[in-house]
C-alpha atoms as a PDB file:
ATOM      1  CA  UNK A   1      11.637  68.187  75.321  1.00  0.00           C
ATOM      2  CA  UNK A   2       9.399  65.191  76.406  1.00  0.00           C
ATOM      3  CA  UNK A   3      11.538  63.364  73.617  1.00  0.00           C
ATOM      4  CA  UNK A   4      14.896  64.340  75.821  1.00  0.00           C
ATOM      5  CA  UNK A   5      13.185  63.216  79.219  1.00  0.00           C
ATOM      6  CA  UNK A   6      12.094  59.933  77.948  1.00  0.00           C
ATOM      7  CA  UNK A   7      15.973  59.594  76.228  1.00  0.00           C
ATOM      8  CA  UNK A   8      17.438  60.640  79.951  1.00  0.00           C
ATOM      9  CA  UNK A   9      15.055  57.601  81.747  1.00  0.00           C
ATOM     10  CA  UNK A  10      15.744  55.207  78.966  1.00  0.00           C
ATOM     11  CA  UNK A  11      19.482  55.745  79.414  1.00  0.00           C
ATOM     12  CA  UNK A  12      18.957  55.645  83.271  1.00  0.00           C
ATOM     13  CA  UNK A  13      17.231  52.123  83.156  1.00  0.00           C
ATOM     14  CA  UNK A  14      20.216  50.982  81.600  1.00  0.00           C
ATOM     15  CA  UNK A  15      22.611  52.351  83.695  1.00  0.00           C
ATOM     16  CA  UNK A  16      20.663  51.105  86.635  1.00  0.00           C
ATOM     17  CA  UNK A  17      21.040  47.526  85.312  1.00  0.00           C
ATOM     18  CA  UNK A  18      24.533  48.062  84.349  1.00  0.00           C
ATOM     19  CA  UNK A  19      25.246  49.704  88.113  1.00  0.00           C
ATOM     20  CA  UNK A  20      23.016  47.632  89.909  1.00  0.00           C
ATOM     21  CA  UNK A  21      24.984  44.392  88.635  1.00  0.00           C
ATOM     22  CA  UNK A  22      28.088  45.744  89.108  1.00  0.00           C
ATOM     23  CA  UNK A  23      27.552  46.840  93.250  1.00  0.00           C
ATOM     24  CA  UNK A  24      26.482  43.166  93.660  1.00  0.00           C
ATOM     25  CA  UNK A  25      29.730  41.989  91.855  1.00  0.00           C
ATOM     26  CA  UNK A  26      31.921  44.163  93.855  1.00  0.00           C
ATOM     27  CA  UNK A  27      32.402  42.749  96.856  1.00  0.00           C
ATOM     28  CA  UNK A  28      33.329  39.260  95.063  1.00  0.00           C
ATOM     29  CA  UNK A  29      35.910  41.425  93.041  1.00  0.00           C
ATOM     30  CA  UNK A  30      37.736  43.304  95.868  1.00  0.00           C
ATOM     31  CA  UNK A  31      40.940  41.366  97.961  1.00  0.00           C
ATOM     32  CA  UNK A  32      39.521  42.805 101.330  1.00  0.00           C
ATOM     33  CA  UNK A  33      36.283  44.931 100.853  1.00  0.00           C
ATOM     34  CA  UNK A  34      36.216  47.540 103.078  1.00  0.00           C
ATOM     35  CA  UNK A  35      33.516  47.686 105.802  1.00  0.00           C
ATOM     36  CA  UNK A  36      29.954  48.379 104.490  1.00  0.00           C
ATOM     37  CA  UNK A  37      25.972  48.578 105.689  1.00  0.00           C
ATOM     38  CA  UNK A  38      24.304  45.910 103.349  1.00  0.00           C
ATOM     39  CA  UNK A  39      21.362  47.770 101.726  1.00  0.00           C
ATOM     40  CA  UNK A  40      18.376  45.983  99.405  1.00  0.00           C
ATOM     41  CA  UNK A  41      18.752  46.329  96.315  1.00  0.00           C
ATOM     42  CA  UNK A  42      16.126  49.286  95.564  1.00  0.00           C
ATOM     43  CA  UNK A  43      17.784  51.480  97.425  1.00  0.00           C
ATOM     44  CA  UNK A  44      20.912  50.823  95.833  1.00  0.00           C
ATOM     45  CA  UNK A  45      19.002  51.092  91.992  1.00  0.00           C
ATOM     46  CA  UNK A  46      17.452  54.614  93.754  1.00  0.00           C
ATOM     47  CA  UNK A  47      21.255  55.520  94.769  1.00  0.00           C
ATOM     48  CA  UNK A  48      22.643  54.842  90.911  1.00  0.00           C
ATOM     49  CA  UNK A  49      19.446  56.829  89.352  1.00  0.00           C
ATOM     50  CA  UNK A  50      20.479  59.707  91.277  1.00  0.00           C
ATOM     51  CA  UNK A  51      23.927  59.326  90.517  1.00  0.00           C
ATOM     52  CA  UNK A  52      23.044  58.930  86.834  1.00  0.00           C
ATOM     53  CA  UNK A  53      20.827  62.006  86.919  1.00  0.00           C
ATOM     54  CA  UNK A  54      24.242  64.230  88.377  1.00  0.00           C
ATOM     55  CA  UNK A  55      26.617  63.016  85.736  1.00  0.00           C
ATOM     56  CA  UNK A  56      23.789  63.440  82.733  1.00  0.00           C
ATOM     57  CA  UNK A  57      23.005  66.815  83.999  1.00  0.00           C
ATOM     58  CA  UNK A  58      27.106  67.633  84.797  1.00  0.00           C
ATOM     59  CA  UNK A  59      27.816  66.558  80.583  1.00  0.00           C
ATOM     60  CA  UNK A  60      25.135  69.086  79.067  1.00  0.00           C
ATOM     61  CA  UNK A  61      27.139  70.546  76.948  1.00  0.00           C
ATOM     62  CA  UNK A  62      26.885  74.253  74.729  1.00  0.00           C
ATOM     63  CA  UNK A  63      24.467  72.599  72.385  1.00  0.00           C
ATOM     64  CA  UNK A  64      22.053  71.729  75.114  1.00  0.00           C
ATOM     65  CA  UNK A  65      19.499  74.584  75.518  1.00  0.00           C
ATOM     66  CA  UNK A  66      18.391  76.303  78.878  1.00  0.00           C
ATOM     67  CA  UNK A  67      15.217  74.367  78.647  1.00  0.00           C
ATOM     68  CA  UNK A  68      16.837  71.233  78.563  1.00  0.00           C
ATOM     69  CA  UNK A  69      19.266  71.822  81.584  1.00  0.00           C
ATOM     70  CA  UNK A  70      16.328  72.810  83.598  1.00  0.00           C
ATOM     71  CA  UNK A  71      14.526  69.498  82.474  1.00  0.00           C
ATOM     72  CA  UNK A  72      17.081  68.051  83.001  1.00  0.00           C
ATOM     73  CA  UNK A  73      17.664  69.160  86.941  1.00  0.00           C
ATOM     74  CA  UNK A  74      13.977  68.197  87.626  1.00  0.00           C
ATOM     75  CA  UNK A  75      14.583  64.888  86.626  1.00  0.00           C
ATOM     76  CA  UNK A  76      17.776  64.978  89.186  1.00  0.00           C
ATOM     77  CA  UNK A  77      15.079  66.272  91.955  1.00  0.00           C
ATOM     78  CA  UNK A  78      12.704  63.883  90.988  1.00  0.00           C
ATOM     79  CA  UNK A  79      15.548  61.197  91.690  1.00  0.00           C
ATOM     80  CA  UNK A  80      16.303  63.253  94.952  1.00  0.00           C
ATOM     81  CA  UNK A  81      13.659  63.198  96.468  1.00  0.00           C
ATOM     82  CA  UNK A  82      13.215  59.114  95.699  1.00  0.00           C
ATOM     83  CA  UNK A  83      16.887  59.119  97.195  1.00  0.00           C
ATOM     84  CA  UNK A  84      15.958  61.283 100.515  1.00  0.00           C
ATOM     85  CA  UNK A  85      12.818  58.990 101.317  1.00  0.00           C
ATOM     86  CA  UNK A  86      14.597  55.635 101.212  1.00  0.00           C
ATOM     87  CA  UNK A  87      14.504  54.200 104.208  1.00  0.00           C
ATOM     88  CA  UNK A  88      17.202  52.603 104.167  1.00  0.00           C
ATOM     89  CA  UNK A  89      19.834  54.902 102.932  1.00  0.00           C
ATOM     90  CA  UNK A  90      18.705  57.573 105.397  1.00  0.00           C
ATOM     91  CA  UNK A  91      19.329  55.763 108.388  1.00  0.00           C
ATOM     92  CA  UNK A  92      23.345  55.748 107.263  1.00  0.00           C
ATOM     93  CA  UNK A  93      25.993  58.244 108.525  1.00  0.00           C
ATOM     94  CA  UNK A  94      26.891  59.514 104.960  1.00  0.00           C
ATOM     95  CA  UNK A  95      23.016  60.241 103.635  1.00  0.00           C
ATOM     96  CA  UNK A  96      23.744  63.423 106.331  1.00  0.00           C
ATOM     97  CA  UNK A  97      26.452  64.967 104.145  1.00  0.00           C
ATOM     98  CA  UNK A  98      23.978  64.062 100.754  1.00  0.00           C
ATOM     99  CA  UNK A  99      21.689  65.750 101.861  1.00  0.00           C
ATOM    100  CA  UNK A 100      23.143  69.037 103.057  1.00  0.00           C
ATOM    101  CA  UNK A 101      25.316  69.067  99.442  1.00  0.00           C
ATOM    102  CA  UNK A 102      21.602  68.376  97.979  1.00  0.00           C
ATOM    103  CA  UNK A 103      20.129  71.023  99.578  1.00  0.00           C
ATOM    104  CA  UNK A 104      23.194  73.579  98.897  1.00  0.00           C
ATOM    105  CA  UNK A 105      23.220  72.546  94.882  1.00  0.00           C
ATOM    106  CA  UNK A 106      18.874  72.739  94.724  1.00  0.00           C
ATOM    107  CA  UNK A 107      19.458  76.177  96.348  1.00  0.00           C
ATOM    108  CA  UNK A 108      21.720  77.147  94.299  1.00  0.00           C
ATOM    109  CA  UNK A 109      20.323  76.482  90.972  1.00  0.00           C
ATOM    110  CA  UNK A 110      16.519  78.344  92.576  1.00  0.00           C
ATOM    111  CA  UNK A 111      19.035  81.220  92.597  1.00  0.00           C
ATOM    112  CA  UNK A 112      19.596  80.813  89.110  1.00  0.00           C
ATOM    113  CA  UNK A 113      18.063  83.988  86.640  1.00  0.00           C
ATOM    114  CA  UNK A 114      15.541  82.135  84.348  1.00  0.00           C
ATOM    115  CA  UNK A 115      17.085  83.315  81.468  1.00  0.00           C
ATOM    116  CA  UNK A 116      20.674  81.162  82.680  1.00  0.00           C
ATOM    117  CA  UNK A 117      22.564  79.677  79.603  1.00  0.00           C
ATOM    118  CA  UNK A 118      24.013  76.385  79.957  1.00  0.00           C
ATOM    119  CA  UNK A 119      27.448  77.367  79.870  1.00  0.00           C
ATOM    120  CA  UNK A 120      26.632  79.883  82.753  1.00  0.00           C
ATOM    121  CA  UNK A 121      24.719  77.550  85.210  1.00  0.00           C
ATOM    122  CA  UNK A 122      27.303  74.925  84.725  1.00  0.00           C
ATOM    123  CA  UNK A 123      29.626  77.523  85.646  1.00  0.00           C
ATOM    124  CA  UNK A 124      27.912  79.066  88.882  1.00  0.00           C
ATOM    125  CA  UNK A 125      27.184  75.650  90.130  1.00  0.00           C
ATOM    126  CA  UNK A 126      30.196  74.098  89.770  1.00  0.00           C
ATOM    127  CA  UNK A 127      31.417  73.980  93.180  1.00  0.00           C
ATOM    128  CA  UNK A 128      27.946  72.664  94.430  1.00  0.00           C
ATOM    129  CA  UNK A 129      27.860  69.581  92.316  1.00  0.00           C
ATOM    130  CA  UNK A 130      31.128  69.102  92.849  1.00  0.00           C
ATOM    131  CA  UNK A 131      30.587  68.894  96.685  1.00  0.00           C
ATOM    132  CA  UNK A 132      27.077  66.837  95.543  1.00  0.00           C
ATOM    133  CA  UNK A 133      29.155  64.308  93.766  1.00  0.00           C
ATOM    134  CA  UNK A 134      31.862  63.728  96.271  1.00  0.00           C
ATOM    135  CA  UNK A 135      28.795  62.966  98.816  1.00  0.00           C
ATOM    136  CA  UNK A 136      27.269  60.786  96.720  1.00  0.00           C
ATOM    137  CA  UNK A 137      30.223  58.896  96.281  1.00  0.00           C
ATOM    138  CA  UNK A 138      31.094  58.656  99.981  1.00  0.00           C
ATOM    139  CA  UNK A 139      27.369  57.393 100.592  1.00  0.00           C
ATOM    140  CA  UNK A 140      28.337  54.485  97.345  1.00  0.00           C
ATOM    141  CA  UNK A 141      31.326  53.361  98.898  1.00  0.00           C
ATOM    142  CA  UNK A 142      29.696  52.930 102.417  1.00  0.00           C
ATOM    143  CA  UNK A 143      27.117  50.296 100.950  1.00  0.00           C
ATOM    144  CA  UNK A 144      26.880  47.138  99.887  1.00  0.00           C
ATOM    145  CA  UNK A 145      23.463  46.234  97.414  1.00  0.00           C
ATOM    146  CA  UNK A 146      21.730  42.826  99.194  1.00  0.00           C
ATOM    147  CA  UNK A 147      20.924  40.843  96.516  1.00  0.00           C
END
């Protein structure tokens, strides 16, 4: 399991870059950006880790164990909680509807039996991260990463 956690933050460092890069780029690449709160560029690399840590624990598949979904939703907390403390990001209009999807998905998955499969959890909390994902993307699209 360590193995799998230090795989998920490898892949996350990357994917930070990667993200991180491409939020600065975007305003150069759209015709007529739309109106955004210029953020420094932590809080956008805090914003993509979170982001990262939905979609990698959204794709467990069958194979992955119950172990390794639960490991893997700590590591989504972990980036959470980073995510709620920001300064930065809190003080914007859409951080209200991240955190009340955050806070329905965490509660949800508490409710979870221990013994959950994966196929089962993904399954009872679809809806939340669902909801959790369209926040997060509202909260992305409001921003724009200060170099």
């Amino acid at each position: 399991m360590p193995d799998r956690i230090q795989s998920l933050r490898q892949r996350w460092l990357l994917s930070a870059a990667g993200g991180a890069l491409l939020a600065l780029a975007s305003p150069a690449l759209a015709s007529t950006p739309p109106a955004t709160t210029a953020v420094p560029a932590g809080s956008c690399l805090r914003l993509n880790h979170t982001a990262q840590a939905l979609t990698e624990f959204n794709n467990l598949g069958p194979q992955a164990s119950a172990a390794d979904a639960r490991a893997s939703f700590q590591l989504l907390q972990a980036s959470e909680q980073g995510l709620q403390r920001d300064p930065a990001l809190a003080a914007l209009p859409a951080m209200a509807a991240v955190q009340r999807s955050w806070r329905a998905l965490d509660q949800a998955f508490g409710q979870l039996p221990a013994g959950t499969g994966v196929g089962a959890m993904q399954q009872q909390l679809q809806g939340a991260k669902h909801e959790h994902r369209i926040a997060l993307n509202g909260l992305i699209v409001s921003i724009t990463c200060q170099p």
